[in-house]
PDB file of N, CA and C in Angstrom:
ATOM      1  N   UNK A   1     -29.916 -10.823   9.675  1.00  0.00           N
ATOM      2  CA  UNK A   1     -28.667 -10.385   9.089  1.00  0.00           C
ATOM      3  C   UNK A   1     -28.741 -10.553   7.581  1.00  0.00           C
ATOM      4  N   UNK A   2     -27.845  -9.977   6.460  1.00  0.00           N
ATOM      5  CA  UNK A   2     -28.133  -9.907   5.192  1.00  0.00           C
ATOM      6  C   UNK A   2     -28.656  -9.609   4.654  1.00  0.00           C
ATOM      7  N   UNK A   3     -29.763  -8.597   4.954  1.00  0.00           N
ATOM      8  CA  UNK A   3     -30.615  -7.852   5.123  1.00  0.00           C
ATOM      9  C   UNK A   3     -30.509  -6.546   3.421  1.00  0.00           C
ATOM     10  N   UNK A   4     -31.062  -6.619   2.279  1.00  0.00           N
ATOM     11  CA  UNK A   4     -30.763  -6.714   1.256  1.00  0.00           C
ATOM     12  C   UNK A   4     -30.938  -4.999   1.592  1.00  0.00           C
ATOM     13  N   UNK A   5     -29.829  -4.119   0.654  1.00  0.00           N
ATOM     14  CA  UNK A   5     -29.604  -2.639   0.962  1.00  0.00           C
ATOM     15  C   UNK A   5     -30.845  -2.001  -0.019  1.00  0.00           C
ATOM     16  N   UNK A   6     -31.576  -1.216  -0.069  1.00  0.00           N
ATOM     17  CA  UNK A   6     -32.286  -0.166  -0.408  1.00  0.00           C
ATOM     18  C   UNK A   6     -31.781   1.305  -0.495  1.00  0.00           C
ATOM     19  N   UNK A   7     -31.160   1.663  -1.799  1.00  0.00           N
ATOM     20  CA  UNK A   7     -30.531   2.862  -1.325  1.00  0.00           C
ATOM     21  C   UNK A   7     -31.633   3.917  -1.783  1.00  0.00           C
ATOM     22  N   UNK A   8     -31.835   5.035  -1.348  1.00  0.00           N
ATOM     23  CA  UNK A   8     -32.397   5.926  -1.961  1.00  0.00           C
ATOM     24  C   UNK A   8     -32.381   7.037  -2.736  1.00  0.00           C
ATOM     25  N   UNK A   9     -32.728   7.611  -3.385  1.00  0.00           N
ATOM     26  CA  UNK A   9     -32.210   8.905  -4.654  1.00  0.00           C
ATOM     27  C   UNK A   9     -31.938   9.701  -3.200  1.00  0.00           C
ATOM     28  N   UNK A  10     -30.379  10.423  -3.510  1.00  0.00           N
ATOM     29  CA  UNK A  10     -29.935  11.639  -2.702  1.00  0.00           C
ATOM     30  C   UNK A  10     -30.324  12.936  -3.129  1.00  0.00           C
ATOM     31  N   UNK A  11     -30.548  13.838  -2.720  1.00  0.00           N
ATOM     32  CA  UNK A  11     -30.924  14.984  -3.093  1.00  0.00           C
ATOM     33  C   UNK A  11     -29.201  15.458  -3.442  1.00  0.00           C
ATOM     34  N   UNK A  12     -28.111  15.548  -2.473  1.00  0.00           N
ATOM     35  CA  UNK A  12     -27.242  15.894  -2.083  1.00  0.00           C
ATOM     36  C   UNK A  12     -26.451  15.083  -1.843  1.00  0.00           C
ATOM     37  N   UNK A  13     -24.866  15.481  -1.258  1.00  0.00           N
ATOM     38  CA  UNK A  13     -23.925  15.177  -0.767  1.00  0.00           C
ATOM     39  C   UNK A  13     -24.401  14.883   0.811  1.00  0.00           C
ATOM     40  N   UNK A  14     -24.894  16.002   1.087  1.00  0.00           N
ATOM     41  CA  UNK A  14     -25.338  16.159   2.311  1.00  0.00           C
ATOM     42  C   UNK A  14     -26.464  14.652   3.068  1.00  0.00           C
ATOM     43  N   UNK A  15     -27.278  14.918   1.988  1.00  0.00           N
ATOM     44  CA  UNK A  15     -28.352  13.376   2.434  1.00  0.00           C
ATOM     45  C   UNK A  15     -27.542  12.511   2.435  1.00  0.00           C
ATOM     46  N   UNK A  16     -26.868  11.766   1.019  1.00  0.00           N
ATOM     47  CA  UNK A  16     -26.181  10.706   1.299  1.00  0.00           C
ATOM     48  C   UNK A  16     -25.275  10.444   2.749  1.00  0.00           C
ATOM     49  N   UNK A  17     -24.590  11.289   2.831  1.00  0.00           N
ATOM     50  CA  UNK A  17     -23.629  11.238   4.435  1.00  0.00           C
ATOM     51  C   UNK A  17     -24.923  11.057   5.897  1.00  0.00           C
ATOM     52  N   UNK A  18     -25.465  11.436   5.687  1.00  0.00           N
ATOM     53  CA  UNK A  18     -26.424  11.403   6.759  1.00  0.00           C
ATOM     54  C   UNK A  18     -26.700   9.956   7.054  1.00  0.00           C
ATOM     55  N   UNK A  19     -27.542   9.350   5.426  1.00  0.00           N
ATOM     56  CA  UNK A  19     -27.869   7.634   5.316  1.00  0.00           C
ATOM     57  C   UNK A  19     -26.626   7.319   5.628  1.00  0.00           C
ATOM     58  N   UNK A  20     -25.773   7.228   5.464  1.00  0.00           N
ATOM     59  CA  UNK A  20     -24.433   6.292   5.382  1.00  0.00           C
ATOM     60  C   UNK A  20     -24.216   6.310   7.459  1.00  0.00           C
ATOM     61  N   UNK A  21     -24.644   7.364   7.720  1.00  0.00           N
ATOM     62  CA  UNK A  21     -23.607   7.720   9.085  1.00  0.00           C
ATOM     63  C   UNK A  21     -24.970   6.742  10.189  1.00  0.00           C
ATOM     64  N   UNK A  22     -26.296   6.953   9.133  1.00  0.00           N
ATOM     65  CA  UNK A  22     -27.204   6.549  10.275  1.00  0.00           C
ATOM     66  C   UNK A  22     -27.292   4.627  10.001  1.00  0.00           C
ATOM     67  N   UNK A  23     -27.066   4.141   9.093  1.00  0.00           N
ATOM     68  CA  UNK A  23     -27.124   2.777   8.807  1.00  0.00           C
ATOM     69  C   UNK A  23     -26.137   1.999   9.891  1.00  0.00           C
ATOM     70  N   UNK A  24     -26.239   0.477  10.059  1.00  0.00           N
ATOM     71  CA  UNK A  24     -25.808   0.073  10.758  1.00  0.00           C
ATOM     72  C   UNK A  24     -25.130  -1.198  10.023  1.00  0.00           C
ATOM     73  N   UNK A  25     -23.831  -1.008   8.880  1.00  0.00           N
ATOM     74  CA  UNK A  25     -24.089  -1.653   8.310  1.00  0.00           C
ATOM     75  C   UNK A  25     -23.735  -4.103   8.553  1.00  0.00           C
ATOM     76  N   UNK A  26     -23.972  -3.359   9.818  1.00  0.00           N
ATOM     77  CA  UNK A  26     -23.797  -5.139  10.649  1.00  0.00           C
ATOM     78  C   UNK A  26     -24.939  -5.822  10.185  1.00  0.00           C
ATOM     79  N   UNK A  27     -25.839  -5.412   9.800  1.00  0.00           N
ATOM     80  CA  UNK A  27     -27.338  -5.756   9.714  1.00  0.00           C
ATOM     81  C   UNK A  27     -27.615  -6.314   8.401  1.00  0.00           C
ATOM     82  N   UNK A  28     -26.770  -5.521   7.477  1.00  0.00           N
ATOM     83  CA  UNK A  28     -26.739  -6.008   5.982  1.00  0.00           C
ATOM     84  C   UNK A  28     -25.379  -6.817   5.264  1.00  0.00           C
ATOM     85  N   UNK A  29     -24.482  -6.848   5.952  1.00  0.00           N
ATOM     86  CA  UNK A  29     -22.767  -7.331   5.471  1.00  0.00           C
ATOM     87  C   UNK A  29     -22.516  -8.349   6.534  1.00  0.00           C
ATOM     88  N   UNK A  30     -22.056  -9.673   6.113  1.00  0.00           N
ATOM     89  CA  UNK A  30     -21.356 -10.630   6.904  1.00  0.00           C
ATOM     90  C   UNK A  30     -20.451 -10.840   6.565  1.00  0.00           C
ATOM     91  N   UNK A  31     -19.773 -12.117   7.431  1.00  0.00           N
ATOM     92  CA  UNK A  31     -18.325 -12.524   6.598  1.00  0.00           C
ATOM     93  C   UNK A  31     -18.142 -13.494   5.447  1.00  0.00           C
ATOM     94  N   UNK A  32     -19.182 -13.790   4.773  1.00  0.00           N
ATOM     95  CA  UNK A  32     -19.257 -14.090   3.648  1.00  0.00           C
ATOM     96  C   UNK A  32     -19.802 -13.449   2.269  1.00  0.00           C
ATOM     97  N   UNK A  33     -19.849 -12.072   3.205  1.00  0.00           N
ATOM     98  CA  UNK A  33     -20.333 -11.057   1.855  1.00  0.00           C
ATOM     99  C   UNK A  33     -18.731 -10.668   1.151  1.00  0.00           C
ATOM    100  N   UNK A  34     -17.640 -10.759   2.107  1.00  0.00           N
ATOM    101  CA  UNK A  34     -16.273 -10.072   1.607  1.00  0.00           C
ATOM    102  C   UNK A  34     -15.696 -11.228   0.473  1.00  0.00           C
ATOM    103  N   UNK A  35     -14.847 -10.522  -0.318  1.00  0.00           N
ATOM    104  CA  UNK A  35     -13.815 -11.196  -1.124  1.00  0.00           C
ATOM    105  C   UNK A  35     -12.241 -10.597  -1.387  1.00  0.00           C
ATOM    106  N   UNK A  36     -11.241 -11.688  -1.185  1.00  0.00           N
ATOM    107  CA  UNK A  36     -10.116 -11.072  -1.361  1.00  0.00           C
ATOM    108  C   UNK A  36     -10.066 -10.495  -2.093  1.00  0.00           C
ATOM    109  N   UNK A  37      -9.325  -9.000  -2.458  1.00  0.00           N
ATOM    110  CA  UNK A  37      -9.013  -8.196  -3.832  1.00  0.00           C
ATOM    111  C   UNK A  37      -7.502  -8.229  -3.651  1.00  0.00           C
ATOM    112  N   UNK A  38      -6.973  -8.193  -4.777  1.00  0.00           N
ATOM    113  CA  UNK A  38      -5.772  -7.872  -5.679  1.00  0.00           C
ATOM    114  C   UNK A  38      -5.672  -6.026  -5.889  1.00  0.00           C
ATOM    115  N   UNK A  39      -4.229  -5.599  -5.317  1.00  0.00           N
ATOM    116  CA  UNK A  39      -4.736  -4.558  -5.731  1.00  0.00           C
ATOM    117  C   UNK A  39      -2.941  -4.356  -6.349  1.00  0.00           C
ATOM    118  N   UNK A  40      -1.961  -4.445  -7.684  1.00  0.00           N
ATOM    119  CA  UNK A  40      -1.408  -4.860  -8.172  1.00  0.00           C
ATOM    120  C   UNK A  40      -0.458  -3.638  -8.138  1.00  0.00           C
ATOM    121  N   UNK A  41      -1.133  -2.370  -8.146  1.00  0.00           N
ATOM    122  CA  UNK A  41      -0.335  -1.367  -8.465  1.00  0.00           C
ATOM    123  C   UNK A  41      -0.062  -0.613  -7.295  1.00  0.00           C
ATOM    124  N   UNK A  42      -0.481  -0.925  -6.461  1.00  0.00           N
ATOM    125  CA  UNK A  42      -0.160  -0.261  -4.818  1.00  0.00           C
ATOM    126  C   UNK A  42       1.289   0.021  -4.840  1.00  0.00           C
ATOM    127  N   UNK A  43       1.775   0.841  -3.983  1.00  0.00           N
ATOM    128  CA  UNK A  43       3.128   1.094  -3.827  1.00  0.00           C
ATOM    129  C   UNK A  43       3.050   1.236  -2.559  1.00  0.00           C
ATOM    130  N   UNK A  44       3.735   0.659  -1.784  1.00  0.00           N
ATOM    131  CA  UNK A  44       4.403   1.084  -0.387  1.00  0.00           C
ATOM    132  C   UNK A  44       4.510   2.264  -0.147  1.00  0.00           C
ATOM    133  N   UNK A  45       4.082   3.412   0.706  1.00  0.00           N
ATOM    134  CA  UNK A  45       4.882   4.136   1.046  1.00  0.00           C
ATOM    135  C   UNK A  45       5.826   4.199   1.557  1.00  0.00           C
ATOM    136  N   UNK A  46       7.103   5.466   1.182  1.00  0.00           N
ATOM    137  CA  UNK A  46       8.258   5.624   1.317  1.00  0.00           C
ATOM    138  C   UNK A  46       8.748   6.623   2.153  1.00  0.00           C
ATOM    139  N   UNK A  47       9.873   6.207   3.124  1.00  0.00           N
ATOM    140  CA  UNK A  47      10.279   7.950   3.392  1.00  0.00           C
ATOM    141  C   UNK A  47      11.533   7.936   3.172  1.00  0.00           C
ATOM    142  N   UNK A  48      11.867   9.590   3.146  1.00  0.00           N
ATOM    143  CA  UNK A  48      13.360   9.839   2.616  1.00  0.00           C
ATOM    144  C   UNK A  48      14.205   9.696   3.865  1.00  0.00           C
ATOM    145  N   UNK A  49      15.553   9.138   3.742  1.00  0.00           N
ATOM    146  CA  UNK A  49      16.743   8.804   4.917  1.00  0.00           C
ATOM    147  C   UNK A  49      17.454   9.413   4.367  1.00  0.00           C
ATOM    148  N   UNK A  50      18.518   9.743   5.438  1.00  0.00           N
ATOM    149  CA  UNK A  50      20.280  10.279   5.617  1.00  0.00           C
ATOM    150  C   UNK A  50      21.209   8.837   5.846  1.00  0.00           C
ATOM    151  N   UNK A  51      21.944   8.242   4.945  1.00  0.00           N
ATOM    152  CA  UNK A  51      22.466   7.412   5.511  1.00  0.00           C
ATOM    153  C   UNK A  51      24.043   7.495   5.163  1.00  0.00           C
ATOM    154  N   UNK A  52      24.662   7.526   6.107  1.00  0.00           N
ATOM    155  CA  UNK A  52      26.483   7.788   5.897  1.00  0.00           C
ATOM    156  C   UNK A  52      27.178   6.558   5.858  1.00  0.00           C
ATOM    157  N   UNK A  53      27.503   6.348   4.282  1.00  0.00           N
ATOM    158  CA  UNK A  53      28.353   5.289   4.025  1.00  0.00           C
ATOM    159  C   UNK A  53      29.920   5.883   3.765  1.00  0.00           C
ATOM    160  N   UNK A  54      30.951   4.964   3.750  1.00  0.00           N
ATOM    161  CA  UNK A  54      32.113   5.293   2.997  1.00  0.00           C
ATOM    162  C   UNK A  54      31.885   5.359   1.477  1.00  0.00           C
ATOM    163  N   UNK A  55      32.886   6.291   1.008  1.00  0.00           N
ATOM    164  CA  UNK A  55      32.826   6.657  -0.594  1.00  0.00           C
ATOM    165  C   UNK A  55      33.197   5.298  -1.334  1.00  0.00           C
ATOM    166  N   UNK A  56      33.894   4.465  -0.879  1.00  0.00           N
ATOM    167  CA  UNK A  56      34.408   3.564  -1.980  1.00  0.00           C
ATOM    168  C   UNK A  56      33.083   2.168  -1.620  1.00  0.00           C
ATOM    169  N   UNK A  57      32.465   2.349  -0.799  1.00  0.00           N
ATOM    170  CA  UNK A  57      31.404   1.130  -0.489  1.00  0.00           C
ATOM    171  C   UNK A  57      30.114   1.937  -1.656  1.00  0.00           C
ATOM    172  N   UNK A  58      30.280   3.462  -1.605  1.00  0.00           N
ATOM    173  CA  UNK A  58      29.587   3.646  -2.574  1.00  0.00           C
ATOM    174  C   UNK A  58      29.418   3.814  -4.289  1.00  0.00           C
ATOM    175  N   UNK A  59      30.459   3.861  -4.457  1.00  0.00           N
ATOM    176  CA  UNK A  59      31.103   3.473  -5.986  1.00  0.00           C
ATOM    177  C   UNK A  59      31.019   2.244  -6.006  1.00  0.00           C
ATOM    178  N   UNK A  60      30.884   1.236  -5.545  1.00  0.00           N
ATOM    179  CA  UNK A  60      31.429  -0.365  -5.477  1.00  0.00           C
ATOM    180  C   UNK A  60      29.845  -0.421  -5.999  1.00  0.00           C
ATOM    181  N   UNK A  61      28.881   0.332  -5.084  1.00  0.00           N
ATOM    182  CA  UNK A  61      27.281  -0.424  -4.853  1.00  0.00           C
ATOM    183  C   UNK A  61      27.135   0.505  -6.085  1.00  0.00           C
ATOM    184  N   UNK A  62      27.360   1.889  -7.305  1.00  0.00           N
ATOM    185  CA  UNK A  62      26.777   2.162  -8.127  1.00  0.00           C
ATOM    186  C   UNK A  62      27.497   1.245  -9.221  1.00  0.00           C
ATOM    187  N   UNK A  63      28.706   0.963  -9.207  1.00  0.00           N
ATOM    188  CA  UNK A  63      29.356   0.285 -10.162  1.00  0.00           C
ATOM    189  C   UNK A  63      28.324  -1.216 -10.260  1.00  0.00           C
ATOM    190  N   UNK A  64      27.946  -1.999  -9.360  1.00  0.00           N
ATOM    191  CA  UNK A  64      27.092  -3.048  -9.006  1.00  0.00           C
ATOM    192  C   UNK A  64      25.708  -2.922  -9.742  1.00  0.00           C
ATOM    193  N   UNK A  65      25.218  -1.697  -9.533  1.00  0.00           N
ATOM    194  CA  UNK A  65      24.082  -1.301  -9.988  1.00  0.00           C
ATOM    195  C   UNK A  65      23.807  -0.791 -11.713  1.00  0.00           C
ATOM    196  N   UNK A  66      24.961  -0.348 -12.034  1.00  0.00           N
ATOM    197  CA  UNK A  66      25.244  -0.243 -13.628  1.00  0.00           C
ATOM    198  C   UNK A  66      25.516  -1.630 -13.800  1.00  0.00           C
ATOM    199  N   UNK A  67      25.859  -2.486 -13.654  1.00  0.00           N
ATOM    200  CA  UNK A  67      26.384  -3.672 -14.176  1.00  0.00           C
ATOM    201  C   UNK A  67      24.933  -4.453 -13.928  1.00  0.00           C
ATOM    202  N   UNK A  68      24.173  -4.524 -13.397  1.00  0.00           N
ATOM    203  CA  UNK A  68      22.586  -4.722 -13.541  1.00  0.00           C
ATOM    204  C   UNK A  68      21.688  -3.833 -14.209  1.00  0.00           C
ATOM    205  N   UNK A  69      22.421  -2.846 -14.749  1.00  0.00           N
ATOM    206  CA  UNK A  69      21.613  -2.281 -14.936  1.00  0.00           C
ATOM    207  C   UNK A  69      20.300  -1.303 -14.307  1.00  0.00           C
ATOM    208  N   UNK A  70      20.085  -0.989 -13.274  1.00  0.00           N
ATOM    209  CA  UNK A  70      19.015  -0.689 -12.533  1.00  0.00           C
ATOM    210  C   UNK A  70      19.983   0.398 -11.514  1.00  0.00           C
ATOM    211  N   UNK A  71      19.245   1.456 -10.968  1.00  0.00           N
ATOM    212  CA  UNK A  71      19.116   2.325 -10.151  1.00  0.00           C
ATOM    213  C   UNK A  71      19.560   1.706  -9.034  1.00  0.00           C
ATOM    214  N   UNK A  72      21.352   2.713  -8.684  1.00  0.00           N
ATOM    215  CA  UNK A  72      21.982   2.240  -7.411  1.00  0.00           C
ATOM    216  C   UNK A  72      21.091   2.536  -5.992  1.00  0.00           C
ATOM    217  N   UNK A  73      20.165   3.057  -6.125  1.00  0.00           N
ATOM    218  CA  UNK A  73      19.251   3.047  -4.517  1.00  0.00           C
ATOM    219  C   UNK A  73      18.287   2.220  -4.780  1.00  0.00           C
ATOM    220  N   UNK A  74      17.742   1.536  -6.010  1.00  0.00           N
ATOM    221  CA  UNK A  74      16.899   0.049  -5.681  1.00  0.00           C
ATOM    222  C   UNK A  74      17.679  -0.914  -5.547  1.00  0.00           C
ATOM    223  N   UNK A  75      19.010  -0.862  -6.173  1.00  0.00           N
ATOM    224  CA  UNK A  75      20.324  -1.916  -5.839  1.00  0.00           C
ATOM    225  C   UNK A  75      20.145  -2.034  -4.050  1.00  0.00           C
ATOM    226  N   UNK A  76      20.495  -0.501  -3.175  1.00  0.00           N
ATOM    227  CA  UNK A  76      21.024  -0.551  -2.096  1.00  0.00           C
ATOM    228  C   UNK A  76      19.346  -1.011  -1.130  1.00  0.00           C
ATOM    229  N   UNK A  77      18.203  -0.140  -1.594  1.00  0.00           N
ATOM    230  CA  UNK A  77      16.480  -1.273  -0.608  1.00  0.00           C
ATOM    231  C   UNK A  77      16.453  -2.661  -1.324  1.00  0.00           C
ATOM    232  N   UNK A  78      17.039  -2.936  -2.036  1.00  0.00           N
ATOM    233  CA  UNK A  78      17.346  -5.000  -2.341  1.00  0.00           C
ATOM    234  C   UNK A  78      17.982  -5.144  -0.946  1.00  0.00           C
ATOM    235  N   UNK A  79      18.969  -4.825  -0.921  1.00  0.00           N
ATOM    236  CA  UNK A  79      20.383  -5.296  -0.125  1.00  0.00           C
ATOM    237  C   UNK A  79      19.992  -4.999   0.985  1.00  0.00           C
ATOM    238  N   UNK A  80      19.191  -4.082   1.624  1.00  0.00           N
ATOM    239  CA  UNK A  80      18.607  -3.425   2.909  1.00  0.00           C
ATOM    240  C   UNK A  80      17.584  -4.697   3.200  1.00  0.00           C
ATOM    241  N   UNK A  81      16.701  -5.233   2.686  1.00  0.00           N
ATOM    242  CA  UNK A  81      15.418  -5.668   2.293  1.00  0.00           C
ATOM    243  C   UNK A  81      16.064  -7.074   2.364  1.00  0.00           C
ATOM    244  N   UNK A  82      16.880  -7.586   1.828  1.00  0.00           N
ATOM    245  CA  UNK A  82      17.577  -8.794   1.968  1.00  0.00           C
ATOM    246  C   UNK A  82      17.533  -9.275   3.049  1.00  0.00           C
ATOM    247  N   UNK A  83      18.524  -8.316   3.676  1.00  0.00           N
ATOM    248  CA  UNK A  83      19.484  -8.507   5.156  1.00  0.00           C
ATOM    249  C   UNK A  83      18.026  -8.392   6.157  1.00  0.00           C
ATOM    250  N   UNK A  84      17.451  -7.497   6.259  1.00  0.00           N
ATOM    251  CA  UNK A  84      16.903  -7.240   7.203  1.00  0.00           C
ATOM    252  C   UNK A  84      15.503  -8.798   6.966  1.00  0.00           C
ATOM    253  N   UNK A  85      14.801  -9.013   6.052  1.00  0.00           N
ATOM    254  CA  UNK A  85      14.100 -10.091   5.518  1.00  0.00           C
ATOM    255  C   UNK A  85      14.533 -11.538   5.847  1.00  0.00           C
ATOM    256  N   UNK A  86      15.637 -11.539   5.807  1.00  0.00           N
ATOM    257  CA  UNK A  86      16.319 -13.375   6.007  1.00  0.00           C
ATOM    258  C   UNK A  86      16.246 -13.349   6.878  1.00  0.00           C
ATOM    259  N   UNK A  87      16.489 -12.681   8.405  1.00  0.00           N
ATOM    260  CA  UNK A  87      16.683 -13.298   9.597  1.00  0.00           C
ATOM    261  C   UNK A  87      15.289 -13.159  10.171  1.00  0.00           C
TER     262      UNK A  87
END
């Protein structure tokens, strides 16, 4: 095992995929070859919702959100993210 990699000049796209598909790479990688990475700028993916509130719960949550300053729909995934997170 650990078995030190030899890569070879590709002619192509084509060669390289071939080496890659025919290697085995158990033979050369253990679990002390890995290291945690940081990856800082990732974003969650998101999807878009329909959600039916009353009008005055929604003035209350943009009025909330001007008064912080910040965007009343990161105000309202805090408050989503909260609730659903604590329990």
């Amino acid at each position: 095992m650990n078995k030190k990699i030899t890569l070879p000049k590709f002619k192509n796209e084509d060669a390289e995929r071939d080496f890659w598909t025919k290697i085995d790479l158990s033979e050369h990688i253990g679990p002390k070859d890995f290291t945690n990475v940081s990856l800082p700028n990732l974003k969650p993916s998101s999807s878009a919702i329909s959600v039916r509130i009353p009008n005055y719960l929604l003035v209350r949550l943009k009025e909330k959100a001007h008064e912080l300053n910040i965007p009343y729909q990161t105000l309202m995934k805090q408050y989503i993210a909260h609730g659903v997170l604590a329990n």
